[in-house]
N, C-alpha and C. Protein backbone atom coordinates (compact mmCIF):
# COMPACT_ATOMS: atom_id res chain seq x y z
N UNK A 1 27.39 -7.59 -4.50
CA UNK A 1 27.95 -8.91 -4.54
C UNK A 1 27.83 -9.59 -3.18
N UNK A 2 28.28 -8.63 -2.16
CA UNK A 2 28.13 -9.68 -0.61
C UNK A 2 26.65 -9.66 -0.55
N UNK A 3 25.79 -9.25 -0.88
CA UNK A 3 24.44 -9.09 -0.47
C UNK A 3 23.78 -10.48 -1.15
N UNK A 4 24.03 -10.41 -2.49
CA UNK A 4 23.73 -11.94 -3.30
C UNK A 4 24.21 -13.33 -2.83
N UNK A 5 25.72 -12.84 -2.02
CA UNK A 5 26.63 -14.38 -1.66
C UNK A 5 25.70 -14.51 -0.35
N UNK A 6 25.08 -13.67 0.52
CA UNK A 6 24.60 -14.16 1.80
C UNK A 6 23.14 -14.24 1.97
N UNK A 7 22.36 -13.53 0.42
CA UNK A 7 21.24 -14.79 0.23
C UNK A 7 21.03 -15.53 -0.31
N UNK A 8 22.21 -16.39 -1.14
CA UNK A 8 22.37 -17.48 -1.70
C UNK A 8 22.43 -18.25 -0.37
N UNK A 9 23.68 -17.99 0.87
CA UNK A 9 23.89 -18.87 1.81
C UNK A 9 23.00 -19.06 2.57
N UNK A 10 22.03 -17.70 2.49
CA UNK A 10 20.90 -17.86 3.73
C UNK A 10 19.70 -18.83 3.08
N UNK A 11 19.66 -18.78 1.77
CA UNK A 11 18.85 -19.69 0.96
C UNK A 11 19.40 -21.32 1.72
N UNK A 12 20.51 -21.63 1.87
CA UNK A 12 21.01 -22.75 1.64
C UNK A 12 20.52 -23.91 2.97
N UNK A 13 20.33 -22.29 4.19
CA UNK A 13 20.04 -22.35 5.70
C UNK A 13 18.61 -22.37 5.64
N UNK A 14 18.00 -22.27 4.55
CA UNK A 14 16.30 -22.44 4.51
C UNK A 14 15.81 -21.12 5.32
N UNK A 15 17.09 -20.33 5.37
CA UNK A 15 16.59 -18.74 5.61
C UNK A 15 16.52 -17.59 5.29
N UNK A 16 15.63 -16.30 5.23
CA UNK A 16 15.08 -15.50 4.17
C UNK A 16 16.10 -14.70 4.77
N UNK A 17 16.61 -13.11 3.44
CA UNK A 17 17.26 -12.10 4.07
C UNK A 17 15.95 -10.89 4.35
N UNK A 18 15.77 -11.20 5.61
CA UNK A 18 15.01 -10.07 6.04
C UNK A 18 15.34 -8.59 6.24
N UNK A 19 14.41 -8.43 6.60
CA UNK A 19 14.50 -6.64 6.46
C UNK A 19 15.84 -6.37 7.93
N UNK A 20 15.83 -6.74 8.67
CA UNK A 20 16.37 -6.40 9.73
C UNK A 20 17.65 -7.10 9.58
N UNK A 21 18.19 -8.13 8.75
CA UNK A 21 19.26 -8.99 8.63
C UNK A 21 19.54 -7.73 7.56
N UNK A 22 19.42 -7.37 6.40
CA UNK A 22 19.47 -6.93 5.35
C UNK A 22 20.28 -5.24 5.81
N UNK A 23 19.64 -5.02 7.20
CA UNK A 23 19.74 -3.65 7.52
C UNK A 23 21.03 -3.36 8.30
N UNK A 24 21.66 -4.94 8.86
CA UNK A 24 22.57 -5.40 9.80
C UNK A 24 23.58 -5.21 8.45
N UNK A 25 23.59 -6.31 7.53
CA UNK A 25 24.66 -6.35 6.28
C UNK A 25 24.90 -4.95 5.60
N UNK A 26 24.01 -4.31 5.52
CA UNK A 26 24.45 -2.81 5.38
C UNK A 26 25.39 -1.68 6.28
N UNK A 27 24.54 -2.30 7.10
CA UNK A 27 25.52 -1.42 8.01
C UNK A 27 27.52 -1.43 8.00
N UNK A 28 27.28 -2.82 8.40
CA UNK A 28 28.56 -3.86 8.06
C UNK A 28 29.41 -3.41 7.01
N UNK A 29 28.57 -3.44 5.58
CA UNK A 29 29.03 -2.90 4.76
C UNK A 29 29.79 -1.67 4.74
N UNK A 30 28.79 -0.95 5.17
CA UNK A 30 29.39 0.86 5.43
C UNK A 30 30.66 1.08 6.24
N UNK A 31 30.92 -0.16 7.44
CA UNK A 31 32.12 0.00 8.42
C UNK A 31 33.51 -0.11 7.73
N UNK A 32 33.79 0.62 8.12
CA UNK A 32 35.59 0.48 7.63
C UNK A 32 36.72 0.22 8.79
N UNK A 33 36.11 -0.17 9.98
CA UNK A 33 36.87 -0.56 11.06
C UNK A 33 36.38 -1.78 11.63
N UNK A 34 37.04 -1.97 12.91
CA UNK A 34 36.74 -3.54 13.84
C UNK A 34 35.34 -2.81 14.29
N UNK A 35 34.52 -3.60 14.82
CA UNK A 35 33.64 -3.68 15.63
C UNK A 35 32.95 -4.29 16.33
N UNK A 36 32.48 -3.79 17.71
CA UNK A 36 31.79 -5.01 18.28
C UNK A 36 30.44 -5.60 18.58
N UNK A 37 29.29 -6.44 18.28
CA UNK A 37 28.21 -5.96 18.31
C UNK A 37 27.22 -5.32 18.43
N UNK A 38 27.70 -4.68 20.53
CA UNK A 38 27.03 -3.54 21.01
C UNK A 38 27.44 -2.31 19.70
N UNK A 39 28.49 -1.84 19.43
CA UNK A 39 29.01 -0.71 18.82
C UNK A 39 27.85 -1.11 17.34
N UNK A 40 27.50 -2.16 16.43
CA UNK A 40 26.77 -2.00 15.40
C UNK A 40 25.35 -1.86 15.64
N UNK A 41 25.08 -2.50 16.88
CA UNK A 41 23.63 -2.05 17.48
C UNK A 41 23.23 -0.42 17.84
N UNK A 42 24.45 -0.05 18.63
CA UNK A 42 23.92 1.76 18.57
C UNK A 42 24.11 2.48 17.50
N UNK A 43 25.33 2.26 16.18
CA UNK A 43 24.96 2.76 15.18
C UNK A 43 23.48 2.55 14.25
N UNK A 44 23.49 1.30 14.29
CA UNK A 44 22.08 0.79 13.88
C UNK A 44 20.36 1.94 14.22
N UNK A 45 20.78 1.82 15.77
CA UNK A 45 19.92 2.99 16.69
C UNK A 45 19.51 4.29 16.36
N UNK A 46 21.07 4.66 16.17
CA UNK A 46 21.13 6.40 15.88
C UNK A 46 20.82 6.59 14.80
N UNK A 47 20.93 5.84 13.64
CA UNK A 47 19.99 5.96 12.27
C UNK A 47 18.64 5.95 12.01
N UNK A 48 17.98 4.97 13.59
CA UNK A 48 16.67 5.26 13.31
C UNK A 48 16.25 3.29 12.92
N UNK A 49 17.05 2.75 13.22
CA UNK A 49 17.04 1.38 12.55
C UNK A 49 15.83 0.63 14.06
N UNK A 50 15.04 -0.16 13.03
CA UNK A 50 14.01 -0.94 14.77
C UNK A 50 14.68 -1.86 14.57
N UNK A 51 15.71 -2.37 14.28
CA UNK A 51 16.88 -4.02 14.88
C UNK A 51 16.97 -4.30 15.87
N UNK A 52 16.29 -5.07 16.52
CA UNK A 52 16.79 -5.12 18.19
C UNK A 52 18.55 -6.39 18.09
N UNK A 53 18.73 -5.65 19.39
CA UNK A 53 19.94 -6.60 20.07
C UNK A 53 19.69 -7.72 19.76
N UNK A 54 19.04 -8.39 19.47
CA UNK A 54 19.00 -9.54 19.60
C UNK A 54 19.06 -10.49 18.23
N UNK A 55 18.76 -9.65 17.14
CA UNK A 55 18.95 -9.40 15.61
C UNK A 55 20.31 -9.56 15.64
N UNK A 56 21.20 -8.77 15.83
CA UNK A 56 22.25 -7.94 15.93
C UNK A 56 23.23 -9.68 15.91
N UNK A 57 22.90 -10.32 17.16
CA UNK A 57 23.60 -11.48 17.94
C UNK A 57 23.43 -12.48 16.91
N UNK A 58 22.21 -12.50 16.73
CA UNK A 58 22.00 -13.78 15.94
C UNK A 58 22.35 -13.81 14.56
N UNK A 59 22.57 -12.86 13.95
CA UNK A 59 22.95 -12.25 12.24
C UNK A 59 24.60 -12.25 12.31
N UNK A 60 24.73 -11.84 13.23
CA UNK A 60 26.59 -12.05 13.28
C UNK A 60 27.16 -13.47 13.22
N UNK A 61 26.47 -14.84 13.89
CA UNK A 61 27.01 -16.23 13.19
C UNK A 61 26.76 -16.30 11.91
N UNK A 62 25.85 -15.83 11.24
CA UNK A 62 25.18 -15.97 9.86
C UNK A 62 26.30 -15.76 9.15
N UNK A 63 27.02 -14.41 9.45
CA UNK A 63 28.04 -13.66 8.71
C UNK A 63 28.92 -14.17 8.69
N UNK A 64 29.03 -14.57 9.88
CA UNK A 64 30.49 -15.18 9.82
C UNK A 64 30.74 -16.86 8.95
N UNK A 65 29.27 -17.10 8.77
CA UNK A 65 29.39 -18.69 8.48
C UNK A 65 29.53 -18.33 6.71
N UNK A 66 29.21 -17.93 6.53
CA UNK A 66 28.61 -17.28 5.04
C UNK A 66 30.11 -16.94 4.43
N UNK A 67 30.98 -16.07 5.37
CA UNK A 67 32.64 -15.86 4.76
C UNK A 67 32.48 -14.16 4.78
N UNK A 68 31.19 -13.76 5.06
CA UNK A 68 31.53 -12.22 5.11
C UNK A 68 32.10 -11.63 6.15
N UNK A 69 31.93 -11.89 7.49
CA UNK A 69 33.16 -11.67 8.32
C UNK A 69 33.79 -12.55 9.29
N UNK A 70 34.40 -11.84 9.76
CA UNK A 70 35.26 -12.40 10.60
C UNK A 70 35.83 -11.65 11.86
N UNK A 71 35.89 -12.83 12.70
CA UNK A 71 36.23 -12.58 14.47
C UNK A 71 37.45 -12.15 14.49
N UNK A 72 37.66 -11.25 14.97
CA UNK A 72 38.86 -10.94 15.75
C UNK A 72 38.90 -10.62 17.22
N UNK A 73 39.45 -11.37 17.75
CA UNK A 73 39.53 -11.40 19.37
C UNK A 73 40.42 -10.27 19.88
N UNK A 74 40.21 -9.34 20.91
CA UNK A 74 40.57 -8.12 21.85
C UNK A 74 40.74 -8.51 23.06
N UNK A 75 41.85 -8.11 23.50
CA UNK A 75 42.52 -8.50 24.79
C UNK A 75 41.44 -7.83 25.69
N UNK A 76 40.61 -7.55 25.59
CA UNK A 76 39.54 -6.74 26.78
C UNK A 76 38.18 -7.92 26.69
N UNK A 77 38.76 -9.30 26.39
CA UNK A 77 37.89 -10.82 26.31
C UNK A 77 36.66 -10.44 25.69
N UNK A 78 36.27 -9.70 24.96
CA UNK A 78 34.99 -9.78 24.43
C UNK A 78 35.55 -9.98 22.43
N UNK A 79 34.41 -10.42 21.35
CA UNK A 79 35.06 -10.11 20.32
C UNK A 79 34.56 -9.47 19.77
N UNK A 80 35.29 -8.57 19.02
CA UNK A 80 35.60 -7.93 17.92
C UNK A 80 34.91 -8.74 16.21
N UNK A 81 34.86 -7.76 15.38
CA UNK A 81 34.49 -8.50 14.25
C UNK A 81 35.15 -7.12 13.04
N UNK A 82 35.10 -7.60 11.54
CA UNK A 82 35.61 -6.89 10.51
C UNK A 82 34.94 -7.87 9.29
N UNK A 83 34.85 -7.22 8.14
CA UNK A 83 34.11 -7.38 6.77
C UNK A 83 35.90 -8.16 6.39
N UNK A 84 35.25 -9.54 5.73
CA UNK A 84 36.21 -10.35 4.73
C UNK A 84 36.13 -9.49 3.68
N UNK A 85 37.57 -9.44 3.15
CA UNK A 85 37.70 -8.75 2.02
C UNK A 85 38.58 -9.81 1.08
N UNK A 86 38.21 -10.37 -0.25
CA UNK A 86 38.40 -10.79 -1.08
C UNK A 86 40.02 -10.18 -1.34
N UNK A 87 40.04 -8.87 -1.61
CA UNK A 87 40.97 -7.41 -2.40
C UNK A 87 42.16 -7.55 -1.40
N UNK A 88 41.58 -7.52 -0.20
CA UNK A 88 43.19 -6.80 1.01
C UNK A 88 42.87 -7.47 2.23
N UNK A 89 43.45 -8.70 2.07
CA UNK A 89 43.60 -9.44 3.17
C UNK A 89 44.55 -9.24 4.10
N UNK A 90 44.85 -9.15 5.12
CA UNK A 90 45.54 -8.65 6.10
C UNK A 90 45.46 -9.66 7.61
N UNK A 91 46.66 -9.25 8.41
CA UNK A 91 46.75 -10.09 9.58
C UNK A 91 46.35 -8.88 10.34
N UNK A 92 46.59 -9.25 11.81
CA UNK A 92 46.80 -8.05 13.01
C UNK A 92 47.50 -8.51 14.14
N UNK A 93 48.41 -7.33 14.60
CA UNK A 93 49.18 -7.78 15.96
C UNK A 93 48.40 -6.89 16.71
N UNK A 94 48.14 -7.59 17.72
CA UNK A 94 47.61 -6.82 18.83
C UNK A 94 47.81 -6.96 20.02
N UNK A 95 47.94 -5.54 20.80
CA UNK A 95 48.74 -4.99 22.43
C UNK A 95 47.62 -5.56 23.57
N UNK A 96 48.63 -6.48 24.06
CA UNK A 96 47.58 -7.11 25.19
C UNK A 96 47.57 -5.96 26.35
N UNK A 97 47.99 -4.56 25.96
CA UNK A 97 48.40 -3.82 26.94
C UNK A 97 46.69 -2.85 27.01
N UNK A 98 46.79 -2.13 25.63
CA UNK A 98 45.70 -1.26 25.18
C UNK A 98 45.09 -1.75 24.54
N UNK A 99 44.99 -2.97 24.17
CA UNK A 99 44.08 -3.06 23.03
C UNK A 99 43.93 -2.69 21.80
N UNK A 100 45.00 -1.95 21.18
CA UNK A 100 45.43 -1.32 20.19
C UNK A 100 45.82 -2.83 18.86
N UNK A 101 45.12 -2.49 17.72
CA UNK A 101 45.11 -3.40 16.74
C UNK A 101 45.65 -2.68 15.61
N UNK A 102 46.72 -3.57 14.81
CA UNK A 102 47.58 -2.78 14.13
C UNK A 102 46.81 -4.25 12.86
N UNK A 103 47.30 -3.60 11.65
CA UNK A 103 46.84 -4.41 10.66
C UNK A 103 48.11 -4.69 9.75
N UNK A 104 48.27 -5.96 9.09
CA UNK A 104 49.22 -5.64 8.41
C UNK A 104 49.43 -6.63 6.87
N UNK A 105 50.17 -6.75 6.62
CA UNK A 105 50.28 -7.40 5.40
C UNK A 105 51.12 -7.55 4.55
N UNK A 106 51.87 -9.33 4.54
CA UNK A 106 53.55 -9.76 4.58
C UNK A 106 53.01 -10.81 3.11
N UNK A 107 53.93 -10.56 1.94
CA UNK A 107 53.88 -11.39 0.90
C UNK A 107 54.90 -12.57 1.27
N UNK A 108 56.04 -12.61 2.35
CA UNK A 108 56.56 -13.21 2.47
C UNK A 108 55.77 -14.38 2.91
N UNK A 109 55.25 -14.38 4.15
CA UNK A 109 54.20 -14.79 4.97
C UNK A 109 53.43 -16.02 4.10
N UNK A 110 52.71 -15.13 3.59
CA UNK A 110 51.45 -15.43 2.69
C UNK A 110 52.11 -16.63 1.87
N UNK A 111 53.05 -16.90 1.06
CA UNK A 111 53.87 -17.14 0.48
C UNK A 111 54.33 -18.42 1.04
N UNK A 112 54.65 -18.16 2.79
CA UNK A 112 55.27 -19.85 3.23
C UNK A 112 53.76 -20.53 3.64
N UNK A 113 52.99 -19.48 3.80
CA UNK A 113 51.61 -20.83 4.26
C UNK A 113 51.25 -21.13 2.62
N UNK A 114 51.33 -20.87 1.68
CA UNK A 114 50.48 -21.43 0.03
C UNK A 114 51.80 -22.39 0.09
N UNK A 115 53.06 -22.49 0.14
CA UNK A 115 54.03 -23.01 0.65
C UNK A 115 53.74 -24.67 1.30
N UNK A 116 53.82 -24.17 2.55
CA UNK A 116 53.15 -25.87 3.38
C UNK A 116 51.66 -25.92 3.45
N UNK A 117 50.86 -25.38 2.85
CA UNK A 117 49.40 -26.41 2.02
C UNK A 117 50.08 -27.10 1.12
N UNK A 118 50.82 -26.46 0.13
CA UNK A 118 51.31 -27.21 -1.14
C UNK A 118 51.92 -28.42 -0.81
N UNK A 119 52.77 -28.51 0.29
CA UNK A 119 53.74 -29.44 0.87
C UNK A 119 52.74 -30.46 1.09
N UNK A 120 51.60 -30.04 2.21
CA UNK A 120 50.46 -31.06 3.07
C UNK A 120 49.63 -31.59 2.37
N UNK A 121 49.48 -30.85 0.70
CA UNK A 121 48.21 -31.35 -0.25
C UNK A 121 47.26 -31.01 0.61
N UNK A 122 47.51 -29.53 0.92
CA UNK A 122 46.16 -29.29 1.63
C UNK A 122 45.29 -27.77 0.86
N UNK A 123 43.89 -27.54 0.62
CA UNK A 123 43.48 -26.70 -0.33
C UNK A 123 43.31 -25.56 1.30
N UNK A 124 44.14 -24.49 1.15
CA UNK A 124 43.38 -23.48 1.99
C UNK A 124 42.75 -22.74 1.58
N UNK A 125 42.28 -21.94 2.21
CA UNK A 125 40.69 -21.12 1.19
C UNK A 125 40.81 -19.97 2.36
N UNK A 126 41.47 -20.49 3.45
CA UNK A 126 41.53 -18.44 4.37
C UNK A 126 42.08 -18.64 5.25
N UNK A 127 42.35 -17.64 6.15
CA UNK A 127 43.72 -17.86 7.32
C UNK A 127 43.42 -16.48 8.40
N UNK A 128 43.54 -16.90 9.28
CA UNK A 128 43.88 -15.51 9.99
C UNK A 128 45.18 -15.52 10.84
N UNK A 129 46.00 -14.49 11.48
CA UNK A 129 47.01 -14.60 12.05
C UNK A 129 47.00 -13.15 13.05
N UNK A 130 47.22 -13.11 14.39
CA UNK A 130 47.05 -12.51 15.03
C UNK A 130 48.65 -13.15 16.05
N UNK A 131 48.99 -11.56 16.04
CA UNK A 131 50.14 -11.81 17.40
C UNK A 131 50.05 -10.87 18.36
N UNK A 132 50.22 -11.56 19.33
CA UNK A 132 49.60 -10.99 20.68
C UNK A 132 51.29 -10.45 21.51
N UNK A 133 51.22 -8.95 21.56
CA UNK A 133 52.08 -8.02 22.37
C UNK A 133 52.18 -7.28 22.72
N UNK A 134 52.98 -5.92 22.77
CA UNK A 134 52.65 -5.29 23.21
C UNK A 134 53.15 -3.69 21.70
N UNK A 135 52.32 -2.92 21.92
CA UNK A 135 52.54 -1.90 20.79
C UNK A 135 53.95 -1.11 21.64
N UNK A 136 54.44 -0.13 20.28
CA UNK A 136 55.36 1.11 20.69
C UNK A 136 54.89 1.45 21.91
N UNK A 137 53.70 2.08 22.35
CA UNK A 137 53.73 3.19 23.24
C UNK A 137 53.76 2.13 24.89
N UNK A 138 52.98 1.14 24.71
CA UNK A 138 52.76 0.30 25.81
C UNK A 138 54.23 -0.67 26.16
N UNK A 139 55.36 -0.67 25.22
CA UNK A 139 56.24 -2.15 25.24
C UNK A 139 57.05 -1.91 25.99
């Protein structure tokens, strides 16, 4: 299904899913954590993948424009990224101490933002929410 939604979008960009874009979305796929470009480029590597860095950079706006992922920013100023999930949407607080990213997920929450769209007559379609502190071990 994500593979069809992002060459429909790449269709839309008058651009093909190539072998090396194709090999990037897989990978992606396979991750079950944050990551950061360098980190999908050496997995990419150690499989044996010819993607250069530079693939890597330029396929990650694609993704993100498309709705398959999304940025998450790390107090160590570089970003982070994670696979949109339709199923289990989730926020994250994260320790400006370690860098430690906790994930989480409030029906209450969720609930007052469908809440004031409804209020604003406004259609939301996605959200992210990130709070910046400090974890247990660092606070």
């Amino acid at each position: 299904m994500e593979k069809q939604k992002f060459r429909e979008f790449l269709t839309t960009k008058r651009l093909k899913l190539t072998k090396e874009r194709n090999e990037i979305l897989d990978e992606i796929l396979d991750m079950k954590k944050h990551f950061d470009p360098e980190e999908l480029f050496v997995r990419l590597k150690t499989k044996g993948s010819k993607v250069s860095r530079a693939s890597v950079y330029r396929t990650i706006p694609l993704l993100i424009e498309s709705g398959l992922l999304e940025e998450v920013e790390r107090i160590d100023r570089h970003a982070h990224y994670e696979r949109v999930s339709e199923d289990r949407h989730h926020d994250h607080m994260i320790c400006i101490k370690c860098g430690k990213v906790i994930e989480f997920y409030s029906p209450t929450l969720e609930m007052l933002q469908d809440e004031i769209c409804q209020k604003e007559k406004f259609k939301g379609i996605r959200h992210t929410l990130e709070i910046l502190g400090y974890c247990e071990k660092c606070g």
